[in-house]
N, C-alpha and C. Protein backbone atom coordinates (compact mmCIF):
# COMPACT_ATOMS: atom_id res chain seq x y z
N UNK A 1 -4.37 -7.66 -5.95
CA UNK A 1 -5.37 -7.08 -5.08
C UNK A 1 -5.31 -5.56 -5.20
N UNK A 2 -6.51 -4.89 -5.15
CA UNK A 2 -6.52 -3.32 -5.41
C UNK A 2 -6.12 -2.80 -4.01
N UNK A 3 -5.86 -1.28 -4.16
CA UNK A 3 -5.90 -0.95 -3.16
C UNK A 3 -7.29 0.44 -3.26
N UNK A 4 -7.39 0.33 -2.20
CA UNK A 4 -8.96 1.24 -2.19
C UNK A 4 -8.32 2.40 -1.59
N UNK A 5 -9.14 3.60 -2.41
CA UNK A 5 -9.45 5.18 -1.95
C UNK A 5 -9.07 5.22 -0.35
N UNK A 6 -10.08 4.51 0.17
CA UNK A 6 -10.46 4.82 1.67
C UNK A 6 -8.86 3.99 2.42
N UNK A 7 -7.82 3.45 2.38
CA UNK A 7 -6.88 2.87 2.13
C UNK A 7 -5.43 3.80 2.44
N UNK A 8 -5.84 5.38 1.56
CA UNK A 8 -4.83 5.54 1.37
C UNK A 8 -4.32 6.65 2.22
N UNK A 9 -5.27 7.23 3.46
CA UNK A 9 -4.36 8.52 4.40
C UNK A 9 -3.76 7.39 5.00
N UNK A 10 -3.74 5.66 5.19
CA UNK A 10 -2.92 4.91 6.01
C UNK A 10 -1.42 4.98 5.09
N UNK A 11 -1.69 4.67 4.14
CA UNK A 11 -0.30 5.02 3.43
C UNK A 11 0.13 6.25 3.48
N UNK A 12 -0.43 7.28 3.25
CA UNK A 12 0.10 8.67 3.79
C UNK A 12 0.79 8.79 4.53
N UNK A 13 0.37 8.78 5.97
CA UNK A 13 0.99 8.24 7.47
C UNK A 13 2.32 7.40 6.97
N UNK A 14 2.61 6.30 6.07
CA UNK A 14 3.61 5.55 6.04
C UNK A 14 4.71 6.64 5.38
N UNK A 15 4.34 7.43 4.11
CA UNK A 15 5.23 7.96 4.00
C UNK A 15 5.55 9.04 4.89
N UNK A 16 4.87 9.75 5.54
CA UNK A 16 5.10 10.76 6.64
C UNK A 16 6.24 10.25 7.63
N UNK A 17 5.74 9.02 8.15
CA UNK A 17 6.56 8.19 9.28
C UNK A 17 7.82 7.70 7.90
N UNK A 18 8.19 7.23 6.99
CA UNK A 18 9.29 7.40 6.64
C UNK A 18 10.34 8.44 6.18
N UNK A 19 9.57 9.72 6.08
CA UNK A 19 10.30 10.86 6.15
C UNK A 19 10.54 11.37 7.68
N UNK A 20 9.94 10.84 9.18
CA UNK A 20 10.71 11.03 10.23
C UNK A 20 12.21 10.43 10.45
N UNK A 21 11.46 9.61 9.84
CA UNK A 21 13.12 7.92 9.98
C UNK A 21 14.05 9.16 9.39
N UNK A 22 13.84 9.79 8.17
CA UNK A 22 14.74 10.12 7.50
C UNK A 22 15.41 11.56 8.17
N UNK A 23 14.59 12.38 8.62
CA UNK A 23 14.70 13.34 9.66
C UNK A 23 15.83 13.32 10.90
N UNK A 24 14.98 11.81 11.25
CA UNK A 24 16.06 11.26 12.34
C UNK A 24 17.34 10.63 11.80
N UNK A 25 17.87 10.66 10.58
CA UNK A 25 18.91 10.10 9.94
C UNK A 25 18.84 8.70 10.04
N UNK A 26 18.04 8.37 9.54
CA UNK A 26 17.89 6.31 9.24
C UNK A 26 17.18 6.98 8.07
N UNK A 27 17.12 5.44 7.45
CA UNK A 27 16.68 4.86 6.42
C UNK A 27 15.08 5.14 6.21
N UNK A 28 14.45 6.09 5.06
CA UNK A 28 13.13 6.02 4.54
C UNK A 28 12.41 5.16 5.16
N UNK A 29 11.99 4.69 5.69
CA UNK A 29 10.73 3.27 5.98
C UNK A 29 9.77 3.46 7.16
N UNK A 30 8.88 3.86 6.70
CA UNK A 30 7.82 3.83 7.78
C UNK A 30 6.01 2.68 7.66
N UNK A 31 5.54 2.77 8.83
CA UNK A 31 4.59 1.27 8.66
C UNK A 31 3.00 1.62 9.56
N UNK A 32 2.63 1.22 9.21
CA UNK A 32 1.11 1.24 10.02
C UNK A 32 0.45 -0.14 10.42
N UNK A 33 0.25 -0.50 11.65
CA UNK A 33 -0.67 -1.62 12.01
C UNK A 33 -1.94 -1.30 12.08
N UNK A 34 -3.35 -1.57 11.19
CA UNK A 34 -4.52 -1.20 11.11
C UNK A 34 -5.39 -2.04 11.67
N UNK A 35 -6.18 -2.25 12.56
CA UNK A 35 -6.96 -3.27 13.08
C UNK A 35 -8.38 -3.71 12.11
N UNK A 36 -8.89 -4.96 12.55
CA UNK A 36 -10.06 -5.36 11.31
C UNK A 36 -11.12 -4.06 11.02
N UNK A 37 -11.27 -3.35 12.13
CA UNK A 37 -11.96 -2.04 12.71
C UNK A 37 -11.78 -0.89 12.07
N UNK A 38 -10.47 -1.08 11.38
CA UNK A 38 -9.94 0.72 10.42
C UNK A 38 -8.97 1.66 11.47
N UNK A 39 -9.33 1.09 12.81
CA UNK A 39 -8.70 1.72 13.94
C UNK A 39 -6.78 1.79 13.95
N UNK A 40 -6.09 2.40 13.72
CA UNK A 40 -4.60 2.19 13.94
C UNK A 40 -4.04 2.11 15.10
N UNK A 41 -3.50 0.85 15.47
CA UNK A 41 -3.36 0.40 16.63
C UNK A 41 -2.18 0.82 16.90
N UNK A 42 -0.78 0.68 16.15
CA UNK A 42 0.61 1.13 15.98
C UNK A 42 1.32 2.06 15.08
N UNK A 43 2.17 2.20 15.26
CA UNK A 43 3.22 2.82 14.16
C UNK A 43 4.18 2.90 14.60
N UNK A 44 4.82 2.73 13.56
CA UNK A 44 6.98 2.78 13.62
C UNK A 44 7.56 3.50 12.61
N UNK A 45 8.70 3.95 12.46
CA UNK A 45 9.29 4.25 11.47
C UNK A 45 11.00 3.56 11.64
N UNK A 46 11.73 3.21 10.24
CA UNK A 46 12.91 2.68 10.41
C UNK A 46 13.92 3.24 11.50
N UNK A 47 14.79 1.89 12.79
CA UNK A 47 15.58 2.76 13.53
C UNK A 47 16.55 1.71 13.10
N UNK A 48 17.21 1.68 12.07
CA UNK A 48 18.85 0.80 11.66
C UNK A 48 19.67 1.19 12.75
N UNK A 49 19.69 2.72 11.86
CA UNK A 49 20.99 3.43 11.99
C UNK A 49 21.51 3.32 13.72
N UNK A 50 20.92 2.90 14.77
CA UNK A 50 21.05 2.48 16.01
C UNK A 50 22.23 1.31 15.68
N UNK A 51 22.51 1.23 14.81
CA UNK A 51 23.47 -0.52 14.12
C UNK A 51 22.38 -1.53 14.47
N UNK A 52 21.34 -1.48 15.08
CA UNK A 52 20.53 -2.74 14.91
C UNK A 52 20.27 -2.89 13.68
N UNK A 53 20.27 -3.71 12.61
CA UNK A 53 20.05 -3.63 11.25
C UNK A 53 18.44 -4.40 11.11
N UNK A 54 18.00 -5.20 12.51
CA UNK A 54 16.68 -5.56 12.41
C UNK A 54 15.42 -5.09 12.87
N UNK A 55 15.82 -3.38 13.34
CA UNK A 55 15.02 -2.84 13.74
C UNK A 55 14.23 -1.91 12.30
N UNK A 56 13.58 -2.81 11.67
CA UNK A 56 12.53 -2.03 10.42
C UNK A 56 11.39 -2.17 11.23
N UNK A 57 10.05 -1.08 10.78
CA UNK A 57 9.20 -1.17 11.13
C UNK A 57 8.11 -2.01 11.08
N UNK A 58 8.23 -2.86 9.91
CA UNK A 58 7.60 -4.08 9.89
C UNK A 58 7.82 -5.16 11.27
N UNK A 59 8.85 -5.21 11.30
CA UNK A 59 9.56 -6.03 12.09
C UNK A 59 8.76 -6.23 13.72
N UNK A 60 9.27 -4.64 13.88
CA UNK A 60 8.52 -4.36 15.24
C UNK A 60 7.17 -3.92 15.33
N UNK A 61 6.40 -3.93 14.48
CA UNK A 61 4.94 -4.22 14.30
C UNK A 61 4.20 -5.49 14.52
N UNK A 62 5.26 -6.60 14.00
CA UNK A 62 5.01 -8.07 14.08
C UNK A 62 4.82 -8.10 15.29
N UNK A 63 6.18 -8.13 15.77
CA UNK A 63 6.46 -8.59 17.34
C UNK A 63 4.99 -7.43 18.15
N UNK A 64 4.73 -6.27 18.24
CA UNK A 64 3.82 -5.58 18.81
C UNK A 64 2.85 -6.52 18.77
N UNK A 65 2.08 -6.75 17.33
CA UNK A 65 0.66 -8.06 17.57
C UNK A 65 0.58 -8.80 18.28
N UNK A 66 1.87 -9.55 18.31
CA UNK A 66 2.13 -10.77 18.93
C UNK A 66 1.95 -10.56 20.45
N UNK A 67 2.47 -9.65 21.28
CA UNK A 67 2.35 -9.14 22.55
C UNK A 67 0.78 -8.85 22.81
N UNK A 68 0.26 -7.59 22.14
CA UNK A 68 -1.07 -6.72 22.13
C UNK A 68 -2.42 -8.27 21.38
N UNK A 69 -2.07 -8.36 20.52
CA UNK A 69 -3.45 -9.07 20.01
C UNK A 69 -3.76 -10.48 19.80
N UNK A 70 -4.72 -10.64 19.44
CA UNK A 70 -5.16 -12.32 19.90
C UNK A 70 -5.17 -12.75 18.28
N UNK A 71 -5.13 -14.06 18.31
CA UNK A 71 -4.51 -14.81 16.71
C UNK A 71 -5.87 -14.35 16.03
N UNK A 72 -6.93 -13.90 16.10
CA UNK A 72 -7.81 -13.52 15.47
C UNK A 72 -8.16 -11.91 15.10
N UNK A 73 -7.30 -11.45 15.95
CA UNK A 73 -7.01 -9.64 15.66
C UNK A 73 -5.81 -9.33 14.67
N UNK A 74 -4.96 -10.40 14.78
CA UNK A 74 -4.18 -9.86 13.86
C UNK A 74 -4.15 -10.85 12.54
N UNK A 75 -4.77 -11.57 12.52
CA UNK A 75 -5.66 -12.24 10.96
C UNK A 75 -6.47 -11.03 10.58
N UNK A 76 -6.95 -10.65 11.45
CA UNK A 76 -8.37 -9.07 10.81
C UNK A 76 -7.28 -7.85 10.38
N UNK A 77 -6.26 -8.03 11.03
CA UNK A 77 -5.02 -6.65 10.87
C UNK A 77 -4.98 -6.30 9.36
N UNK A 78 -4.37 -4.85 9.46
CA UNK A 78 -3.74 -4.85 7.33
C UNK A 78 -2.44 -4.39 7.87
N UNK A 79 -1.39 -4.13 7.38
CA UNK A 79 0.05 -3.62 7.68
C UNK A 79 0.25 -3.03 6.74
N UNK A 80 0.14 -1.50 6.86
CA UNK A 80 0.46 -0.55 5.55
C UNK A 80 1.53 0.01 5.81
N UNK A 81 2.51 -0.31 4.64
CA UNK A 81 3.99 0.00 4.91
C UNK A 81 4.29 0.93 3.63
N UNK A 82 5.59 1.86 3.89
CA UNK A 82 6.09 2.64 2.85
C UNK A 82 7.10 1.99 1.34
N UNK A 83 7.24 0.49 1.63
CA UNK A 83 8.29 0.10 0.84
C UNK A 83 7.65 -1.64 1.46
N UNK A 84 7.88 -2.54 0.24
CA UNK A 84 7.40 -4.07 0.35
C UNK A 84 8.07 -4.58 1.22
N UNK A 85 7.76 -5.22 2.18
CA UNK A 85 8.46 -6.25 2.93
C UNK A 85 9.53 -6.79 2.62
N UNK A 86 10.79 -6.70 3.59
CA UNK A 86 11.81 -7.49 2.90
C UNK A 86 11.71 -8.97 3.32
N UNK A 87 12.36 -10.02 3.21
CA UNK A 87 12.37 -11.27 3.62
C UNK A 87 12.20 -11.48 5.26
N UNK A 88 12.80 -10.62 6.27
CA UNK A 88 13.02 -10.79 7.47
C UNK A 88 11.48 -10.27 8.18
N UNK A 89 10.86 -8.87 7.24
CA UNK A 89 9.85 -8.61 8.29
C UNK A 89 8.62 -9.46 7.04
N UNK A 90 8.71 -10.02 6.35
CA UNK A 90 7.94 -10.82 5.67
C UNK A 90 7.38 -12.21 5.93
N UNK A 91 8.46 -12.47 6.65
CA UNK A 91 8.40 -14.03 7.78
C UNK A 91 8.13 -14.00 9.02
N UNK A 92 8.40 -12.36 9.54
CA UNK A 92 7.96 -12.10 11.42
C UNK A 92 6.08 -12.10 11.20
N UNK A 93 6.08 -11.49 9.97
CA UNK A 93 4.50 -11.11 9.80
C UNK A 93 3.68 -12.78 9.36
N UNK A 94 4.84 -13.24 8.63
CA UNK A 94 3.91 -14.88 8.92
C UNK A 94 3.78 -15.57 10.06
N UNK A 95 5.05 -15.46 10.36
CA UNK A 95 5.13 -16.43 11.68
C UNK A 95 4.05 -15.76 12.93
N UNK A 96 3.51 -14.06 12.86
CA UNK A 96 2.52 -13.74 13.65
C UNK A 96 1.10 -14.00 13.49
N UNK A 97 1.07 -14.07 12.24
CA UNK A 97 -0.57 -14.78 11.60
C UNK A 97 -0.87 -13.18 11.28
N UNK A 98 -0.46 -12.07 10.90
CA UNK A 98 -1.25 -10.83 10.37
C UNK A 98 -1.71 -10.91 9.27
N UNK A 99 -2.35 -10.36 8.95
CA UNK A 99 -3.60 -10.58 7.54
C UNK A 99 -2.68 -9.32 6.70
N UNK A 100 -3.38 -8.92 5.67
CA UNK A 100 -3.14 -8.42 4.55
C UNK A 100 -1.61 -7.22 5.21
N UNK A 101 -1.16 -7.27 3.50
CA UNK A 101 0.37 -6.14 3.64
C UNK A 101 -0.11 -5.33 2.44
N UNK A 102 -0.17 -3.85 2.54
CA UNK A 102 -0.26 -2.85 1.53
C UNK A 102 0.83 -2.00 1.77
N UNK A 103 1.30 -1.92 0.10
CA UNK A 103 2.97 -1.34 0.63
C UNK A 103 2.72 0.02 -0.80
N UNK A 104 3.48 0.80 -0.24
CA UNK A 104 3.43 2.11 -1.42
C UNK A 104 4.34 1.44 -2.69
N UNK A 105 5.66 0.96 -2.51
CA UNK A 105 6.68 0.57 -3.38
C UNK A 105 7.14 -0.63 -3.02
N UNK A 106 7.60 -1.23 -3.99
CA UNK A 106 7.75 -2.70 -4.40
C UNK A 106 9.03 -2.63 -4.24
N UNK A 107 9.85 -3.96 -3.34
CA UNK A 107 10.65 -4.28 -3.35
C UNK A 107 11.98 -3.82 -4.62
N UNK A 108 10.89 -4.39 -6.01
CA UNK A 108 11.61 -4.49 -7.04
C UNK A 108 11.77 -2.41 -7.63
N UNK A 109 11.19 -1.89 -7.06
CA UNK A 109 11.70 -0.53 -7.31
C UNK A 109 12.75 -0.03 -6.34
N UNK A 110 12.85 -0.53 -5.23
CA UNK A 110 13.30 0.05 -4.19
C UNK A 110 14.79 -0.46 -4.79
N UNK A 111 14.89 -1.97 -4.95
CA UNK A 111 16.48 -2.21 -6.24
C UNK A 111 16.92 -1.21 -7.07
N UNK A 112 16.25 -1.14 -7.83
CA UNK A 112 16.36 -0.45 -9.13
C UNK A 112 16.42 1.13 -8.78
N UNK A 113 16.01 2.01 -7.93
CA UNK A 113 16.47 3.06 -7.28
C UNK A 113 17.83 2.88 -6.73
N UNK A 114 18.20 2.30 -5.83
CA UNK A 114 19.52 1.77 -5.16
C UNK A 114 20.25 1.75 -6.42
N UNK A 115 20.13 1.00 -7.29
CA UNK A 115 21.22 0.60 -8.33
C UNK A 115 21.32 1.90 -9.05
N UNK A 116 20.26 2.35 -9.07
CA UNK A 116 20.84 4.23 -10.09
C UNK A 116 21.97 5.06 -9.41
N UNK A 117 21.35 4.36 -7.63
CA UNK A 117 22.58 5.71 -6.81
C UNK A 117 23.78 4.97 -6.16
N UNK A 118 23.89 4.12 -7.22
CA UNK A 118 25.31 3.47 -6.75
C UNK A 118 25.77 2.86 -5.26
N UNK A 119 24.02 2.57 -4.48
CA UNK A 119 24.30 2.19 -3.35
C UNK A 119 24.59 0.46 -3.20
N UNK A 120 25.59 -0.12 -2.55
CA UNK A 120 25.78 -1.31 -2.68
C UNK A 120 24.74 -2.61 -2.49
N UNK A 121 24.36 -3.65 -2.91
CA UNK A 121 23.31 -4.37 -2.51
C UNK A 121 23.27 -5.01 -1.39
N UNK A 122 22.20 -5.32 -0.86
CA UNK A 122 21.84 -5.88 0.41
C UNK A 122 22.34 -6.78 1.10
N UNK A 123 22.49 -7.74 2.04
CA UNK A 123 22.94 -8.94 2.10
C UNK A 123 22.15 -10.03 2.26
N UNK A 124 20.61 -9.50 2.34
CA UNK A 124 19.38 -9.81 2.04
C UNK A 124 18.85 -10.37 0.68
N UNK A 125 18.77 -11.52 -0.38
CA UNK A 125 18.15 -11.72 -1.38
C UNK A 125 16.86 -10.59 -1.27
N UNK A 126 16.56 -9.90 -2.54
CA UNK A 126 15.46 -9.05 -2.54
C UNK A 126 14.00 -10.06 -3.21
N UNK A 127 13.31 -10.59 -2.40
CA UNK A 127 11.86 -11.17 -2.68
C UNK A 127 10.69 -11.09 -2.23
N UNK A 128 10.04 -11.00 -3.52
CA UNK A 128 8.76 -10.88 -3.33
C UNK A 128 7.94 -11.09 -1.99
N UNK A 129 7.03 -10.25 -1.40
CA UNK A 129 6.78 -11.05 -0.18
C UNK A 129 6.23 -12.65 -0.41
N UNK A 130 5.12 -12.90 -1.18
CA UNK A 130 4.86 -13.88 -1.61
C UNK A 130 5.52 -14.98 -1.96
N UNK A 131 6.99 -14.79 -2.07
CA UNK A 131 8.11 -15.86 -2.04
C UNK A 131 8.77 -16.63 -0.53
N UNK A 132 8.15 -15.71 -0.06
CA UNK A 132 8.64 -15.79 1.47
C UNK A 132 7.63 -16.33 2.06
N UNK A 133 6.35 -15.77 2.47
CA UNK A 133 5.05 -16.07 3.24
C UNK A 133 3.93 -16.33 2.26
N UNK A 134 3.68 -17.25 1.38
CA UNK A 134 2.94 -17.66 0.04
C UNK A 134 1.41 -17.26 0.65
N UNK A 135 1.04 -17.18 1.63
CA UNK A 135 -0.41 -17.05 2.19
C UNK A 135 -0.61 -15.80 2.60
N UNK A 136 0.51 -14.69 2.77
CA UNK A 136 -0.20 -13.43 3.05
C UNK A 136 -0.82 -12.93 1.80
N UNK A 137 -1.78 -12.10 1.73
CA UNK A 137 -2.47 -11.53 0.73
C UNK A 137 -1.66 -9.92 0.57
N UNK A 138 -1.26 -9.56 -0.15
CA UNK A 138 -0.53 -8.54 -0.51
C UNK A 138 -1.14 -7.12 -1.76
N UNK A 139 -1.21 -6.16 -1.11
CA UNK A 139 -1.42 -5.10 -2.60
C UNK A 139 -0.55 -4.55 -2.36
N UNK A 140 -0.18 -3.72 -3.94
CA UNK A 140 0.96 -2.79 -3.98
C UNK A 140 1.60 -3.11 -5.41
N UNK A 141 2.41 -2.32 -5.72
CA UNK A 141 2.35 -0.64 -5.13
C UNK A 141 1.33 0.40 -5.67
N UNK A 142 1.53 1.36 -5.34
CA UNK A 142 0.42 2.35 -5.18
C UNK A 142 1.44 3.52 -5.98
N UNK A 143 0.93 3.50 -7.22
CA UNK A 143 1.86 4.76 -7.71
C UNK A 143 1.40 5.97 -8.03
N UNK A 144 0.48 6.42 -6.88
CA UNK A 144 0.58 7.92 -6.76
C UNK A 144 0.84 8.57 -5.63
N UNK A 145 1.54 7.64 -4.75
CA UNK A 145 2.58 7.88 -3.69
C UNK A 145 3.80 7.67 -3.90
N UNK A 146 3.97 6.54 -4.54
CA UNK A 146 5.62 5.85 -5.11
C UNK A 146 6.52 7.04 -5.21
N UNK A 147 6.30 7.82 -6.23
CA UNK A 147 7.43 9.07 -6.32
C UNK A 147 7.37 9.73 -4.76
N UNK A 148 6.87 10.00 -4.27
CA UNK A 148 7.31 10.45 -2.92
C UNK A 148 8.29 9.59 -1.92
N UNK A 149 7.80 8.40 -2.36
CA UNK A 149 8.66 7.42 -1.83
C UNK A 149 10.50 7.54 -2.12
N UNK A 150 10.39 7.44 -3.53
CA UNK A 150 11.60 7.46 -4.33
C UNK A 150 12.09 8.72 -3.96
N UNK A 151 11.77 9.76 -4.04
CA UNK A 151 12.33 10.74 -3.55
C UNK A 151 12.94 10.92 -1.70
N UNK A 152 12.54 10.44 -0.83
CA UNK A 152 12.84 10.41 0.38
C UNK A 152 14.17 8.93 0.34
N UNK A 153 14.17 7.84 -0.33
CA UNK A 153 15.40 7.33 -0.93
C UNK A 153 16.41 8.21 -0.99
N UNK A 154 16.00 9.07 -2.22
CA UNK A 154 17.13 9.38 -3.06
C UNK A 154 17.87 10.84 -2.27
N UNK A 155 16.91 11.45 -1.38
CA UNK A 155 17.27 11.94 -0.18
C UNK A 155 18.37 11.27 0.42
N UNK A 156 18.24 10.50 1.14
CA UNK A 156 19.13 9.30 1.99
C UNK A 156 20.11 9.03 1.71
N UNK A 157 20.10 8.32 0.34
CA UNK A 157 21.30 7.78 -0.25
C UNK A 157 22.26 8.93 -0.96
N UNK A 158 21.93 10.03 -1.01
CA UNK A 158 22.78 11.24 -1.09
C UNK A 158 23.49 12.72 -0.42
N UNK A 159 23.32 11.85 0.50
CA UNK A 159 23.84 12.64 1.64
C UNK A 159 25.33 12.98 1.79
């Protein structure tokens, strides 16, 4: 699936909101909940470093729909995130019924960065969202944000 022009100050915003996370000393990751409307209903950026390790912004975007919108608002939803869904907010977003995920960077880069900076692997299998929730519709990545991405990583992990 493409991702469109008009698409991308929401990803902007994601990397912006993952360079707060990073500001605030957590982890790169920031997210946008977009309504069928274009309207942005939410935003989060990663709060781990609290030791909650399940507080990603995907995560608590899910759970937000679920509270705020009706099973037909968040089928119309898009969830534009800075980095692909991992398995945990990949299944909150199925199990909520949200419609489309547009992510700047792919899971499978976000590895392969990690593995250059010698950071240890996850305890998380790293998969595809589509391995996880086979019915969300997914674009990404978007690589003329990606290096901004990678760089607010490689920020992080070298501290």
């Amino acid at each position: 699936m493409v991702v469109k022009e008009s698409e991308l100050p929401y990803l902007r915003r994601c990397v912006e909101l993952a360079g707060e996370a990073l500001e605030a000393g957590d982890e790169p990751f920031g997210s946008v909940l977009v309504g069928g409307d274009g309207e942005v209903l939410a935003e989060d950026h990663n709060r781990v470093a609290s030791g909650d390790r399940t507080r990603h912004p995907e995560f608590e975007l899910a759970r937000w729909s679920a509270a705020h919108m009706t099973p037909e608002e968040r089928a119309a939803a898009t969830v534009y995130t800075s980095g692909e869904h991992c398995p945990m907010c990949a299944a909150a977003h199925a199990w909520v019924g949200l419609g489309r995920i547009v992510y700047v960077a792919s899971f499978e880069q976000l590895v392969e960065w990690l593995t250059q900076l010698g950071v240890p692997t996850a305890p998380v299998r790293a998969l595809p969202v589509n391995e996880v929730a086979p019915d969300v519709v997914v674009a990404g990545p978007v690589p003329e944000l990606t290096e901004s991405v990678r760089e607010l990583h490689f920020r992080f992990h070298r501290r």
